[in-house]
PDB file of N, CA and C in Angstrom:
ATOM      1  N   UNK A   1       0.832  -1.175   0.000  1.00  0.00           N
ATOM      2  CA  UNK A   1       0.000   0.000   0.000  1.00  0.00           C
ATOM      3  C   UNK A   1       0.878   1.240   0.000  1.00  0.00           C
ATOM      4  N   UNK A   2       0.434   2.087  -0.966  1.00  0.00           N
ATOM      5  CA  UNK A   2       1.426   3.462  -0.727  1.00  0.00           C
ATOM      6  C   UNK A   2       0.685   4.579   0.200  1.00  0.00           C
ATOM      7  N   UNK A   3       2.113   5.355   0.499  1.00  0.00           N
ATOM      8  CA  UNK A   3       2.125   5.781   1.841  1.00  0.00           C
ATOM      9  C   UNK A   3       1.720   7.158   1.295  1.00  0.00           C
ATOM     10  N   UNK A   4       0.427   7.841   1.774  1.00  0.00           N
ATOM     11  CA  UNK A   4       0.213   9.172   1.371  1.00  0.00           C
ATOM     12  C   UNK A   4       1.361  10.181   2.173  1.00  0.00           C
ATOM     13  N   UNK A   5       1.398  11.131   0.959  1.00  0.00           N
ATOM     14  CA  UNK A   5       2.316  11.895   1.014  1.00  0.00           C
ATOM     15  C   UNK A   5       1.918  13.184   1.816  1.00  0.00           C
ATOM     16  N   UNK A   6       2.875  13.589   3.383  1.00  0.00           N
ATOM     17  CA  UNK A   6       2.258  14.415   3.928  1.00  0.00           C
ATOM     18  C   UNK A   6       2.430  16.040   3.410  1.00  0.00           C
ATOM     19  N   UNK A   7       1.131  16.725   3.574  1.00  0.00           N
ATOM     20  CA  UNK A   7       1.524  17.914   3.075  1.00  0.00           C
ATOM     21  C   UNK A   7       1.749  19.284   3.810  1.00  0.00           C
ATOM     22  N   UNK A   8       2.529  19.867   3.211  1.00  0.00           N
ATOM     23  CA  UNK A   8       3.313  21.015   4.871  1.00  0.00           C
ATOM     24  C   UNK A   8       2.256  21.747   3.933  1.00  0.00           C
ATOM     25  N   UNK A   9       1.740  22.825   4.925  1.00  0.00           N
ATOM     26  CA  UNK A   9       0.735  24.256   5.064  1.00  0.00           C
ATOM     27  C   UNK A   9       1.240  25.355   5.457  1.00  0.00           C
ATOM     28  N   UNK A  10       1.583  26.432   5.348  1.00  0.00           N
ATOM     29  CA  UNK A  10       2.343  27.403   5.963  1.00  0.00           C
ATOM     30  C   UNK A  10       0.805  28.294   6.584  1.00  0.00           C
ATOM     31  N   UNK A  11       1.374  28.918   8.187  1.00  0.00           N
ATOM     32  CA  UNK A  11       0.170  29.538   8.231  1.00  0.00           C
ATOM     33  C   UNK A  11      -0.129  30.566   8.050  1.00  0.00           C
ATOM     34  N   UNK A  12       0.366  31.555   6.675  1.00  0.00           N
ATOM     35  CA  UNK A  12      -0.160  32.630   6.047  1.00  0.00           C
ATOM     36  C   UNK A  12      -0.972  32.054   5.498  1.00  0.00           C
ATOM     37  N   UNK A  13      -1.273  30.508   4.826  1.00  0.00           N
ATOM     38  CA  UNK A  13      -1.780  30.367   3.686  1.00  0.00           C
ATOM     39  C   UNK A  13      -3.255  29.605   4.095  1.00  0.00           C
ATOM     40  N   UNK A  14      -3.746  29.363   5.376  1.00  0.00           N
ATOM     41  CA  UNK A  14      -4.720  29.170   5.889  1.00  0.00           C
ATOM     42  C   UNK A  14      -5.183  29.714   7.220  1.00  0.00           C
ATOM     43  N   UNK A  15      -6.582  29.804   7.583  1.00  0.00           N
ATOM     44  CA  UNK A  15      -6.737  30.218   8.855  1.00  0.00           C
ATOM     45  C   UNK A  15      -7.298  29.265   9.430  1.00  0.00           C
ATOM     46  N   UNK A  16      -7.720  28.546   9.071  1.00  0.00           N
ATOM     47  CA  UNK A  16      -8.530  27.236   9.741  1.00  0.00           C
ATOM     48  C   UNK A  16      -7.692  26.410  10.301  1.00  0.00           C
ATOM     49  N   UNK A  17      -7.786  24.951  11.016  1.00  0.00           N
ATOM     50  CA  UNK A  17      -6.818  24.057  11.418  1.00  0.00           C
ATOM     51  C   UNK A  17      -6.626  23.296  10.774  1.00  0.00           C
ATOM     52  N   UNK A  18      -5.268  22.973  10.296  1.00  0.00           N
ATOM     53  CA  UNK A  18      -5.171  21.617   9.155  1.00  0.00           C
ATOM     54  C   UNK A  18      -6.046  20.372   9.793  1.00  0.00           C
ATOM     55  N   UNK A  19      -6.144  19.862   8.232  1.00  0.00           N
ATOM     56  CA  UNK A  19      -6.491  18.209   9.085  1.00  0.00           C
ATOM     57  C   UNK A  19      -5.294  17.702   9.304  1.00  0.00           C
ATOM     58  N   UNK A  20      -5.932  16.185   9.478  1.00  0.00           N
ATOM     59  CA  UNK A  20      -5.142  15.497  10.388  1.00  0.00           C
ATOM     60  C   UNK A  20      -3.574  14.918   9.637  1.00  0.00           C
ATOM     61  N   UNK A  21      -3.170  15.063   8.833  1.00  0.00           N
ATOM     62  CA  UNK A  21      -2.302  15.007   7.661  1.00  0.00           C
ATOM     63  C   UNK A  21      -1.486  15.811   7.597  1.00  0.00           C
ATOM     64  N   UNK A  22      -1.787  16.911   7.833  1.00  0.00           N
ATOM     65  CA  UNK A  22      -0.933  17.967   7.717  1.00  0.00           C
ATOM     66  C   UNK A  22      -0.108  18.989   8.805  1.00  0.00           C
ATOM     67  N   UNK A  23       1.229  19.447   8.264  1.00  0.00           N
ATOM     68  CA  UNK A  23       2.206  19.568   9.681  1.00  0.00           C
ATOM     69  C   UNK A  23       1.995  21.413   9.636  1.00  0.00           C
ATOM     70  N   UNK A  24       2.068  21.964  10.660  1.00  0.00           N
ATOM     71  CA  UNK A  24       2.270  23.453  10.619  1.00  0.00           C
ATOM     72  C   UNK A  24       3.774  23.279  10.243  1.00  0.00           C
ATOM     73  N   UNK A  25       4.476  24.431   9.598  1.00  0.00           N
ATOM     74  CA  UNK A  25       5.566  24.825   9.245  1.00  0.00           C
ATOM     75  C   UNK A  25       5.666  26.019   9.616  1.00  0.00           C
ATOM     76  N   UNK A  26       6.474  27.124   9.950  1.00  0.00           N
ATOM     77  CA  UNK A  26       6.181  28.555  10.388  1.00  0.00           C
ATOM     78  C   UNK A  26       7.581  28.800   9.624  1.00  0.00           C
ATOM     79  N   UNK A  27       6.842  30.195   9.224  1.00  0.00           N
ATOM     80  CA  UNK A  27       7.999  30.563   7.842  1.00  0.00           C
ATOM     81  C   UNK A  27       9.322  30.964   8.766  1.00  0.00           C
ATOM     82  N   UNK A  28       9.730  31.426   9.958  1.00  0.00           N
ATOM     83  CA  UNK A  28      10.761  31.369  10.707  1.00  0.00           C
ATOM     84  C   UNK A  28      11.762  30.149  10.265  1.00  0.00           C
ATOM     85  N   UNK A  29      11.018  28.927  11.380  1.00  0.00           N
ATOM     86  CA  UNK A  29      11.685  27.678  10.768  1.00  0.00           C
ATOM     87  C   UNK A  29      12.104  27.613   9.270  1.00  0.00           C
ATOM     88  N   UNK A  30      11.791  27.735   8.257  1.00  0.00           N
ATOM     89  CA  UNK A  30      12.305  27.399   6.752  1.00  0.00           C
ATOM     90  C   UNK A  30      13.141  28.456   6.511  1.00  0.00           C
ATOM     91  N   UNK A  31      13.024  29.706   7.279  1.00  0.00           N
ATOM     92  CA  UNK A  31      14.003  30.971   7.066  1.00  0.00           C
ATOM     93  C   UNK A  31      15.429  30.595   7.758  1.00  0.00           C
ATOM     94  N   UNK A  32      14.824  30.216   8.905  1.00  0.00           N
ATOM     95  CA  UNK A  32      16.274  30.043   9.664  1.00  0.00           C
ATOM     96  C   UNK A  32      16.881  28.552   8.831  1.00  0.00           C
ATOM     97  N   UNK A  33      16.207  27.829   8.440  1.00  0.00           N
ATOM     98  CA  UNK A  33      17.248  26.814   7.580  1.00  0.00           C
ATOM     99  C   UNK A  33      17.394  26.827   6.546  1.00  0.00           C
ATOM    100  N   UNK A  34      17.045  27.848   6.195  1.00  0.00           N
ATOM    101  CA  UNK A  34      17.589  28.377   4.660  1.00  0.00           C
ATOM    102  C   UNK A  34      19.272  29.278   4.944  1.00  0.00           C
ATOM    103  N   UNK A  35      19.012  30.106   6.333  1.00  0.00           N
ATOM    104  CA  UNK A  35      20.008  30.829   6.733  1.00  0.00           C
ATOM    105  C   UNK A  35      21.238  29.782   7.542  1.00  0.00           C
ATOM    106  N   UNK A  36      20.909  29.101   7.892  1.00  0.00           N
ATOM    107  CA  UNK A  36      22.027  27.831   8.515  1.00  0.00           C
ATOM    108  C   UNK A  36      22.644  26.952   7.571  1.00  0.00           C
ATOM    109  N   UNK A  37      21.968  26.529   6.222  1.00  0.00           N
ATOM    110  CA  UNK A  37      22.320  25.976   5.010  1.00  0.00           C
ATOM    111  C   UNK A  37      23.611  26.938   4.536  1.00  0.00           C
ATOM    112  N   UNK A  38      22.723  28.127   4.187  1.00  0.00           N
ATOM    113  CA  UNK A  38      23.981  29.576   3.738  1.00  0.00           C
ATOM    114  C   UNK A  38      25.355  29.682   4.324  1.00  0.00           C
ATOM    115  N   UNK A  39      25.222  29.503   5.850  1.00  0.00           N
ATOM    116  CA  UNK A  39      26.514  29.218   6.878  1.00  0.00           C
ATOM    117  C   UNK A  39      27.617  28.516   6.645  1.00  0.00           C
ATOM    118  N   UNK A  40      26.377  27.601   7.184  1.00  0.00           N
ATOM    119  CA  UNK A  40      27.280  25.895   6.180  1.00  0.00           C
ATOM    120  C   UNK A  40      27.882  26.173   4.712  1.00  0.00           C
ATOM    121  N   UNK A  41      27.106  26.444   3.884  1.00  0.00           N
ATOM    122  CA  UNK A  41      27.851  26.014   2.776  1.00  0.00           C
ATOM    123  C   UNK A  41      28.779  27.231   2.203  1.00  0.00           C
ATOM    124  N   UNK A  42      28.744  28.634   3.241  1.00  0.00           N
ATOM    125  CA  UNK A  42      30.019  29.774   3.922  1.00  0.00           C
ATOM    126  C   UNK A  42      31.314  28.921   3.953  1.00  0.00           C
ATOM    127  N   UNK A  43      30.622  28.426   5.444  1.00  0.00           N
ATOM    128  CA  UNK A  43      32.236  27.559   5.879  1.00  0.00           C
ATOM    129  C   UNK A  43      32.754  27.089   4.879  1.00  0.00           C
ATOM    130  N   UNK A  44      32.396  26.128   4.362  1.00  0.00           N
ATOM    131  CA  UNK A  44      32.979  25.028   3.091  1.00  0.00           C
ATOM    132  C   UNK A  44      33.802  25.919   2.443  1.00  0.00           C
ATOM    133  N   UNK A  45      32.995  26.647   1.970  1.00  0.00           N
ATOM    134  CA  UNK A  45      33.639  27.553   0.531  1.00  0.00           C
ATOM    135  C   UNK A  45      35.071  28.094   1.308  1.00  0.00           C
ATOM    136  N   UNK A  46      34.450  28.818   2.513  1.00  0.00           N
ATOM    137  CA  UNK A  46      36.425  29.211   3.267  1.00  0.00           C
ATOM    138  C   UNK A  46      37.075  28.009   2.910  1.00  0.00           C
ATOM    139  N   UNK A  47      36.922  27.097   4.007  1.00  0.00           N
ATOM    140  CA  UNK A  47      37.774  26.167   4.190  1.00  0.00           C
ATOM    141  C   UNK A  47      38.381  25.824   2.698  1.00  0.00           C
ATOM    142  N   UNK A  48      37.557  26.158   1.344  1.00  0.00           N
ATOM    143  CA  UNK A  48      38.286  25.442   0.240  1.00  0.00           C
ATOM    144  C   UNK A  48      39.457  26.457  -0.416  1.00  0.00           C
ATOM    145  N   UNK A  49      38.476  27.708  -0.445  1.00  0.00           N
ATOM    146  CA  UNK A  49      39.391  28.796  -0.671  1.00  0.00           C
ATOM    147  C   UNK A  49      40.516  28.840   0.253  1.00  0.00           C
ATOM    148  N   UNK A  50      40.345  28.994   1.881  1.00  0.00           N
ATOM    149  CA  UNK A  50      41.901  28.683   2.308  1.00  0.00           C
ATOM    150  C   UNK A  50      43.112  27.942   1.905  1.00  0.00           C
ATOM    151  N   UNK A  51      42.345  26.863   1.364  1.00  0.00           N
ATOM    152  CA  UNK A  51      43.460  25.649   0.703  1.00  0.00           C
ATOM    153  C   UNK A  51      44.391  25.953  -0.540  1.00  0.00           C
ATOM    154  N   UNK A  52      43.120  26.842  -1.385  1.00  0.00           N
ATOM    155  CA  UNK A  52      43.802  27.178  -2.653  1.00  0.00           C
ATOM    156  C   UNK A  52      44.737  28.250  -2.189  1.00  0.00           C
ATOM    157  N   UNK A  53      44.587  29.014  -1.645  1.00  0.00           N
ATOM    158  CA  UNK A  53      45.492  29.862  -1.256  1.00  0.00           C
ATOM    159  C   UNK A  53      46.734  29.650  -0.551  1.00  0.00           C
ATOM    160  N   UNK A  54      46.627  28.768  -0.011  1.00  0.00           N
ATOM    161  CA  UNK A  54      47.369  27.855   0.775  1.00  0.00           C
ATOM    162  C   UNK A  54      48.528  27.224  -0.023  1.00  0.00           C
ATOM    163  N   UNK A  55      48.085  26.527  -1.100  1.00  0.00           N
ATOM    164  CA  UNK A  55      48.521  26.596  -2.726  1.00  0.00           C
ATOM    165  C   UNK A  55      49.412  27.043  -3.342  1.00  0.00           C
ATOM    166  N   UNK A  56      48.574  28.779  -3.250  1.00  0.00           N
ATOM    167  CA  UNK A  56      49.108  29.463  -4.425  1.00  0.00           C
ATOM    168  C   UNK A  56      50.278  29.759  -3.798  1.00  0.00           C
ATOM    169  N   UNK A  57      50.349  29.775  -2.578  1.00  0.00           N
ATOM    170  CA  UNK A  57      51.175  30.527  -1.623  1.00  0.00           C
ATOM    171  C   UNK A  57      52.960  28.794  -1.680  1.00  0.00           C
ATOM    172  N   UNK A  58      52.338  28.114  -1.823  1.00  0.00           N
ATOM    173  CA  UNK A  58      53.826  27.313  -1.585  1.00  0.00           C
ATOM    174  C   UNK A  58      54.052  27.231  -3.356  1.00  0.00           C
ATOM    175  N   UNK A  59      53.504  27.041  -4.359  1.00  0.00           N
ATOM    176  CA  UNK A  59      53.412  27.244  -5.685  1.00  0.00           C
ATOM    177  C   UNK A  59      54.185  28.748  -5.611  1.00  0.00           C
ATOM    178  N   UNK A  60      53.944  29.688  -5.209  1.00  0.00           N
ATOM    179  CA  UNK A  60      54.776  31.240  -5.635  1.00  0.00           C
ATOM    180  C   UNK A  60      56.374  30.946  -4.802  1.00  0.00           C
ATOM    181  N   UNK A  61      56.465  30.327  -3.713  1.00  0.00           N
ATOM    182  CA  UNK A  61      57.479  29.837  -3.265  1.00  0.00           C
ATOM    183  C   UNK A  61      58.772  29.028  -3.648  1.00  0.00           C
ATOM    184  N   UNK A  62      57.665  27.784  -4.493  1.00  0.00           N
ATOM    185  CA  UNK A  62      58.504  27.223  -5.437  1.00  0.00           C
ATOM    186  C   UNK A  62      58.884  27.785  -6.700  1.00  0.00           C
ATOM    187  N   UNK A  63      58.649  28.270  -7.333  1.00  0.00           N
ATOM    188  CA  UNK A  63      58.778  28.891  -8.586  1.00  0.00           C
ATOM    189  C   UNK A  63      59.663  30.046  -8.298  1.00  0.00           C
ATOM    190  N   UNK A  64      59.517  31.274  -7.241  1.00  0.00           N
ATOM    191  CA  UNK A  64      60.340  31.867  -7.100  1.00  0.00           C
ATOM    192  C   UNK A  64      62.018  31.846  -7.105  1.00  0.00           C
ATOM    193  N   UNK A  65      61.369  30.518  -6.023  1.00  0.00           N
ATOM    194  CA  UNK A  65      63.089  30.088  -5.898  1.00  0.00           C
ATOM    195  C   UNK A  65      64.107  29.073  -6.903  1.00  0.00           C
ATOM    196  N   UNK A  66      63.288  28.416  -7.488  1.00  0.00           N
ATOM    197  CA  UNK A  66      63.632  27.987  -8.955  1.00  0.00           C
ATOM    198  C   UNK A  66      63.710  28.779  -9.935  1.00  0.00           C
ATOM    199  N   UNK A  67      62.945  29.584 -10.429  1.00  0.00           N
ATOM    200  CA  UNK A  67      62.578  30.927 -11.622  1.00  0.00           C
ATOM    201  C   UNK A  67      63.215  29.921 -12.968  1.00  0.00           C
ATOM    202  N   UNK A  68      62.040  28.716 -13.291  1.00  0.00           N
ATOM    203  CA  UNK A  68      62.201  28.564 -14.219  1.00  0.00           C
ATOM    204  C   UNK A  68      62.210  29.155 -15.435  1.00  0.00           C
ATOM    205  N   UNK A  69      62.476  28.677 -16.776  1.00  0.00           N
ATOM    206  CA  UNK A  69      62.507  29.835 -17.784  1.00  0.00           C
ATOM    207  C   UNK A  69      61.201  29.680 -18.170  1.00  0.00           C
ATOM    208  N   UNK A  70      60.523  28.585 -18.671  1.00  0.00           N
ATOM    209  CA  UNK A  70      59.453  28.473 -18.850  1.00  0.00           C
ATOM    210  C   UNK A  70      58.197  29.516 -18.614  1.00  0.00           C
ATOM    211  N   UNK A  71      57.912  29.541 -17.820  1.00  0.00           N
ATOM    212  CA  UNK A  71      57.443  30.964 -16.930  1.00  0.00           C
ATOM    213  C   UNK A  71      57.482  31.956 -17.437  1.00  0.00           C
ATOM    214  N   UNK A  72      58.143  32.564 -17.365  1.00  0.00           N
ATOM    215  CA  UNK A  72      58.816  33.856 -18.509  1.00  0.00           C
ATOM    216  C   UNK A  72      58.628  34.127 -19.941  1.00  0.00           C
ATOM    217  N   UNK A  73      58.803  32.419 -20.629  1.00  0.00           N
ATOM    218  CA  UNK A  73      58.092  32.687 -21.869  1.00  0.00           C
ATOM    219  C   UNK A  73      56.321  32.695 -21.711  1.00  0.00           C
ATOM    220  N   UNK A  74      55.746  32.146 -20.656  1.00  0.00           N
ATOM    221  CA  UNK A  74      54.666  32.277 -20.384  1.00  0.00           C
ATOM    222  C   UNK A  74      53.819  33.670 -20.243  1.00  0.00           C
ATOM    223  N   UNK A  75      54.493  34.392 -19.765  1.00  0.00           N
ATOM    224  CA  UNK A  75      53.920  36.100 -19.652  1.00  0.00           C
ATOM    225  C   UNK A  75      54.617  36.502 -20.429  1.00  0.00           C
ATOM    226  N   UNK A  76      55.808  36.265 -21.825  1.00  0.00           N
ATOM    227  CA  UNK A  76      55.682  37.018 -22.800  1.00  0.00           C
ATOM    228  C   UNK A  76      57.185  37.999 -22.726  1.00  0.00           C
ATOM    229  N   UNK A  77      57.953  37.968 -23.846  1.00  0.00           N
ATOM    230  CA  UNK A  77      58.834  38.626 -24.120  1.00  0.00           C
ATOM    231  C   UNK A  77      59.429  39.826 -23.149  1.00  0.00           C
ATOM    232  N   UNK A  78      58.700  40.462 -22.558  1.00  0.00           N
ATOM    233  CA  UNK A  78      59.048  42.152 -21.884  1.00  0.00           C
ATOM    234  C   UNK A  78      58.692  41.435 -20.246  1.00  0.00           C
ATOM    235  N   UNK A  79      58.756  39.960 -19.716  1.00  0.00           N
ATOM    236  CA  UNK A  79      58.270  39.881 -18.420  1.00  0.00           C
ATOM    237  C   UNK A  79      59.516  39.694 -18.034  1.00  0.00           C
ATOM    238  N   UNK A  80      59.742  40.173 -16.960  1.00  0.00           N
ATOM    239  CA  UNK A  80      60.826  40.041 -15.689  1.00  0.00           C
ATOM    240  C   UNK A  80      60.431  38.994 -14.434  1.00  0.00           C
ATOM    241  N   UNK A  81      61.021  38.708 -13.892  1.00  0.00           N
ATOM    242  CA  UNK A  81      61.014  38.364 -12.401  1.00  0.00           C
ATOM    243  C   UNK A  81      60.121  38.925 -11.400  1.00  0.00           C
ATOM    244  N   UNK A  82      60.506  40.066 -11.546  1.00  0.00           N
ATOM    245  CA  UNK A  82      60.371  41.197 -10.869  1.00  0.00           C
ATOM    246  C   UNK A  82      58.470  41.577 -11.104  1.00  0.00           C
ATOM    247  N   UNK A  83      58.299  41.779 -12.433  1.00  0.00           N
ATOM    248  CA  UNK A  83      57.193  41.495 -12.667  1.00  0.00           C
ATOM    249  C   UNK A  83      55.896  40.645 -12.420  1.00  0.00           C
ATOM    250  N   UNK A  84      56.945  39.473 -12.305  1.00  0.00           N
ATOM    251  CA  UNK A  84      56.024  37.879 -11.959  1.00  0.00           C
ATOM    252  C   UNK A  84      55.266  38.128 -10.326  1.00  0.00           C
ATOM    253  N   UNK A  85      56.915  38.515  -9.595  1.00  0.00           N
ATOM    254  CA  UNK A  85      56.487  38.043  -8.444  1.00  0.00           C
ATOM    255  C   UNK A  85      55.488  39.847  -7.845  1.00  0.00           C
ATOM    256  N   UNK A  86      55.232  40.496  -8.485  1.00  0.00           N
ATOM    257  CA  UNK A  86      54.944  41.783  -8.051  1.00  0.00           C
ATOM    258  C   UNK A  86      53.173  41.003  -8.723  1.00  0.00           C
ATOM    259  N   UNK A  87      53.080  40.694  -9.662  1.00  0.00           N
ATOM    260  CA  UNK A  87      51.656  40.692  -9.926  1.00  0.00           C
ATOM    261  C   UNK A  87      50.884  39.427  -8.957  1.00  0.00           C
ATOM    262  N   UNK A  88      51.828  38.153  -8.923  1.00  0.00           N
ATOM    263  CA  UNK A  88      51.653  37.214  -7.842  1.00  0.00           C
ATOM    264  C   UNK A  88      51.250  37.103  -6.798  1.00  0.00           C
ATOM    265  N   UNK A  89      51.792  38.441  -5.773  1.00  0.00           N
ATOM    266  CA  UNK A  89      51.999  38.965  -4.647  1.00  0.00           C
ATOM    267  C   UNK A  89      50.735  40.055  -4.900  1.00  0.00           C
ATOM    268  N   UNK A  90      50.406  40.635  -5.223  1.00  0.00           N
ATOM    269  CA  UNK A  90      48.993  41.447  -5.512  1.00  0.00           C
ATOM    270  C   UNK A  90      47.823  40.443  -5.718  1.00  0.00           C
ATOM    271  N   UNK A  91      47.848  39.152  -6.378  1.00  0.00           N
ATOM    272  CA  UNK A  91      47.014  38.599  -6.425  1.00  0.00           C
ATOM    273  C   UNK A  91      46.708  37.962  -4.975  1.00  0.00           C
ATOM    274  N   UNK A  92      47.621  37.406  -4.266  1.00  0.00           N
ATOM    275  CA  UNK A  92      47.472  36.575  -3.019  1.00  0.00           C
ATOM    276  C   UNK A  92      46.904  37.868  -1.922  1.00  0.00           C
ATOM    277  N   UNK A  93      47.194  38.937  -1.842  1.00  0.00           N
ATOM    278  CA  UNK A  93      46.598  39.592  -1.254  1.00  0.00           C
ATOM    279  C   UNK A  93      45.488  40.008  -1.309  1.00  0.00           C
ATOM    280  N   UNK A  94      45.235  40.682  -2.494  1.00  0.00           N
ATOM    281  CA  UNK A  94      43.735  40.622  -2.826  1.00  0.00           C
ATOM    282  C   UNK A  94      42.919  39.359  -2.633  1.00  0.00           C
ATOM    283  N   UNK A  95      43.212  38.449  -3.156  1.00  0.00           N
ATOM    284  CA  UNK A  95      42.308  37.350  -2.770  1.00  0.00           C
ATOM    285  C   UNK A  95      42.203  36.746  -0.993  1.00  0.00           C
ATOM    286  N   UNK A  96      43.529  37.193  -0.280  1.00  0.00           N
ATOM    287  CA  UNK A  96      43.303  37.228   0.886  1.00  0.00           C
ATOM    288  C   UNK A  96      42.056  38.028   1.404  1.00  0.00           C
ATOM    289  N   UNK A  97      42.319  39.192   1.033  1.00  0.00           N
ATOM    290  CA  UNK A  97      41.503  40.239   1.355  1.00  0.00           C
ATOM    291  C   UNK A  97      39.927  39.904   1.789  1.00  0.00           C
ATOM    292  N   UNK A  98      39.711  39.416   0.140  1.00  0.00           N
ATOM    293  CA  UNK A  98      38.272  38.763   0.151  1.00  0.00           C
ATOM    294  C   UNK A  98      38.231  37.660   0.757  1.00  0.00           C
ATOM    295  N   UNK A  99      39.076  37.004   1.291  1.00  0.00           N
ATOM    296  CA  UNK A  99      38.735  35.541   2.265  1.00  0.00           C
ATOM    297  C   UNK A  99      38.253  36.510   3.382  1.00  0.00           C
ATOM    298  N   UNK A 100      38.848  37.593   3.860  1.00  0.00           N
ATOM    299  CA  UNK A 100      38.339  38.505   4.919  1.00  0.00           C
ATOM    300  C   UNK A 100      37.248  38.790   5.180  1.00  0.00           C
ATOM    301  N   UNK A 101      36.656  39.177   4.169  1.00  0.00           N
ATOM    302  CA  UNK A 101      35.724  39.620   3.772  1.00  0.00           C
ATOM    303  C   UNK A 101      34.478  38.322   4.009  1.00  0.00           C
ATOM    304  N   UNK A 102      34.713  37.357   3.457  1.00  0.00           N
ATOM    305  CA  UNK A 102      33.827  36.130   3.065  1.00  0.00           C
ATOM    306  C   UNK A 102      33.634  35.641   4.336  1.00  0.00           C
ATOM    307  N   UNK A 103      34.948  35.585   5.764  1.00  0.00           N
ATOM    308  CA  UNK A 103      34.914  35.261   6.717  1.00  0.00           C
ATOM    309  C   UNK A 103      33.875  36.132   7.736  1.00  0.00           C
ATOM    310  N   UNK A 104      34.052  37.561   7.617  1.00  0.00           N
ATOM    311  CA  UNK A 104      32.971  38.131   8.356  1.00  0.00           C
ATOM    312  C   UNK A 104      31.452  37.942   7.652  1.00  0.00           C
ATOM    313  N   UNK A 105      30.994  37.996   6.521  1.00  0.00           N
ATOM    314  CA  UNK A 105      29.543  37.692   6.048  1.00  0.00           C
ATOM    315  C   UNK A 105      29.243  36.175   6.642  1.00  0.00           C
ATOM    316  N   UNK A 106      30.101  35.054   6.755  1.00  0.00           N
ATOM    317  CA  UNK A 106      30.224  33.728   6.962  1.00  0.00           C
ATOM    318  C   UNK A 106      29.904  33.568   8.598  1.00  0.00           C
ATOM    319  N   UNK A 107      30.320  34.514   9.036  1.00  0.00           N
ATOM    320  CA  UNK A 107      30.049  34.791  10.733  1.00  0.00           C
ATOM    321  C   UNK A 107      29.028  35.393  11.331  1.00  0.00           C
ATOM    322  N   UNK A 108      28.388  36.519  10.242  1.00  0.00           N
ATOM    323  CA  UNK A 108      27.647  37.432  10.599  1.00  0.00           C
ATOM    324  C   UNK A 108      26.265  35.963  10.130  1.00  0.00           C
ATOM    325  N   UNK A 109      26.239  35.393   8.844  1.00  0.00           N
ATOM    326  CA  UNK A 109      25.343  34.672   8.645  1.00  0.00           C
ATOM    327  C   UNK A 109      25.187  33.138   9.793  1.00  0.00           C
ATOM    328  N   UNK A 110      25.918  32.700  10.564  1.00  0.00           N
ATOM    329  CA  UNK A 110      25.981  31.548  11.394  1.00  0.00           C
ATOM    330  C   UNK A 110      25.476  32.131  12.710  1.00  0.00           C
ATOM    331  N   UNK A 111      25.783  33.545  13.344  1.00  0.00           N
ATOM    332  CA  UNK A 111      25.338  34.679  14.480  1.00  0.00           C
ATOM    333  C   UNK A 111      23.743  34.557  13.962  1.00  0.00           C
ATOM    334  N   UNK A 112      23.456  34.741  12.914  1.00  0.00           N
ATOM    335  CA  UNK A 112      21.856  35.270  12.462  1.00  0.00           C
ATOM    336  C   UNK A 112      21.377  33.829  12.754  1.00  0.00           C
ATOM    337  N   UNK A 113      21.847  32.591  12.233  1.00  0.00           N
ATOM    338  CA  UNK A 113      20.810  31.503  12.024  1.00  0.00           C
ATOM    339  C   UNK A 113      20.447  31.029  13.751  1.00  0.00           C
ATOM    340  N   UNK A 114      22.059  30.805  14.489  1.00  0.00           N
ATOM    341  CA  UNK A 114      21.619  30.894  15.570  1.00  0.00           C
ATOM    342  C   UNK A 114      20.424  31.988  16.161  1.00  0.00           C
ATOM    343  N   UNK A 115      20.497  32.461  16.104  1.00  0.00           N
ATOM    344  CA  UNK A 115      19.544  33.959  16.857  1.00  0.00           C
ATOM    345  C   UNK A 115      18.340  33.675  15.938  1.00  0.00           C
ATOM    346  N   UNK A 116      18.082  33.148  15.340  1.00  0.00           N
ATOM    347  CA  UNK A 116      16.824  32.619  14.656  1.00  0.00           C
ATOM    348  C   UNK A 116      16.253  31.622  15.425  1.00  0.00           C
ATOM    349  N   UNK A 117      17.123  30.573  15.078  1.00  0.00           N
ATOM    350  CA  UNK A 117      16.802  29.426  15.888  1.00  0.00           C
ATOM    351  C   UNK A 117      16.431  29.699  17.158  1.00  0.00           C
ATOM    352  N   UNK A 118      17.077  30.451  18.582  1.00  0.00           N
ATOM    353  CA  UNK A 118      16.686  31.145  19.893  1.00  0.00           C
ATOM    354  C   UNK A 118      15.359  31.547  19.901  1.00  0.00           C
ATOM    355  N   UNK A 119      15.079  32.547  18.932  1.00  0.00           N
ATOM    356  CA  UNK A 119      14.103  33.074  18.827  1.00  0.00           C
ATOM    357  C   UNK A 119      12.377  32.499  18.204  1.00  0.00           C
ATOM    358  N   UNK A 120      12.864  31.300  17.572  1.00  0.00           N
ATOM    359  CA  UNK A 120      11.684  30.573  17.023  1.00  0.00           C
ATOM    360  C   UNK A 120      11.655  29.048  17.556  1.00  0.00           C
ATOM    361  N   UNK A 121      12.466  29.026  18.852  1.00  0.00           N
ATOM    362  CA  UNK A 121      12.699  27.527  19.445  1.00  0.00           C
ATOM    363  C   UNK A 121      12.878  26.516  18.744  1.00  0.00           C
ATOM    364  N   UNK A 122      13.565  26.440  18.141  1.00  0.00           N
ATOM    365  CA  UNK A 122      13.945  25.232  16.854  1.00  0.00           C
ATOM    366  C   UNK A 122      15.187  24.262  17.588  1.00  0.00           C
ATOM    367  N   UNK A 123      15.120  23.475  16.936  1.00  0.00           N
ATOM    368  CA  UNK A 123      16.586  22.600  17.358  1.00  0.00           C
ATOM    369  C   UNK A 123      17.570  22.997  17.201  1.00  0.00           C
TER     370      UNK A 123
END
């Protein structure tokens, strides 16, 4: 026998009492786990971006201290050393920057879901 499928009701969308089938949902709850999902999948993205950076950072290390030639023909006739590691070094910072950046929205959004959750007694 198949199992009827239960159906969520939000209660803007009725005033009466569901029947017996059906679960209240309160748009809080689906807000705040929409906002704890966001957190979560915040963190991740740091944690991956840290890595790459993490990366780029022993990758500019190695290459520096080797300064293959290869490289050089890679950015093109008029590139220096000097050049490489100056645009390299602008990139890792800037992209630091924005890990900064990503880390406070990533904090400010995990502060909110909690304080959701407090506020709408959720798990």
């Amino acid at each position: 026998m198949r199992k009827k499928k239960q159906h969520v009701v939000y209660k803007h969308q009725v005033e009466s009492v569901p029947p017996f089938n059906e679960t209240w949902i309160t748009m809080n709850d689906a807000f705040e786990k929409k906002v704890r999902a966001a957190a979560i999948a915040g963190w991740w993205t740091l944690l991956i971006a840290a890595g790459f950076l993490t990366l780029q950072w022993i990758a500019y290390l190695l290459v520096v201290s080797s300064r293959p030639a290869w490289l050089l023909s890679l950015w093109g006739k008029e590139a220096s050393w000097s050049t490489v590691q100056n645009v390299w070094l602008w990139f890792l910072a800037v992209f630091k920057f924005c890990l900064w950046l990503l880390t406070l929205l990533v904090l400010w959004l995990t502060l909110w879901a909690r304080q959701l959750r407090r506020q709408g007694g959720g798990s």
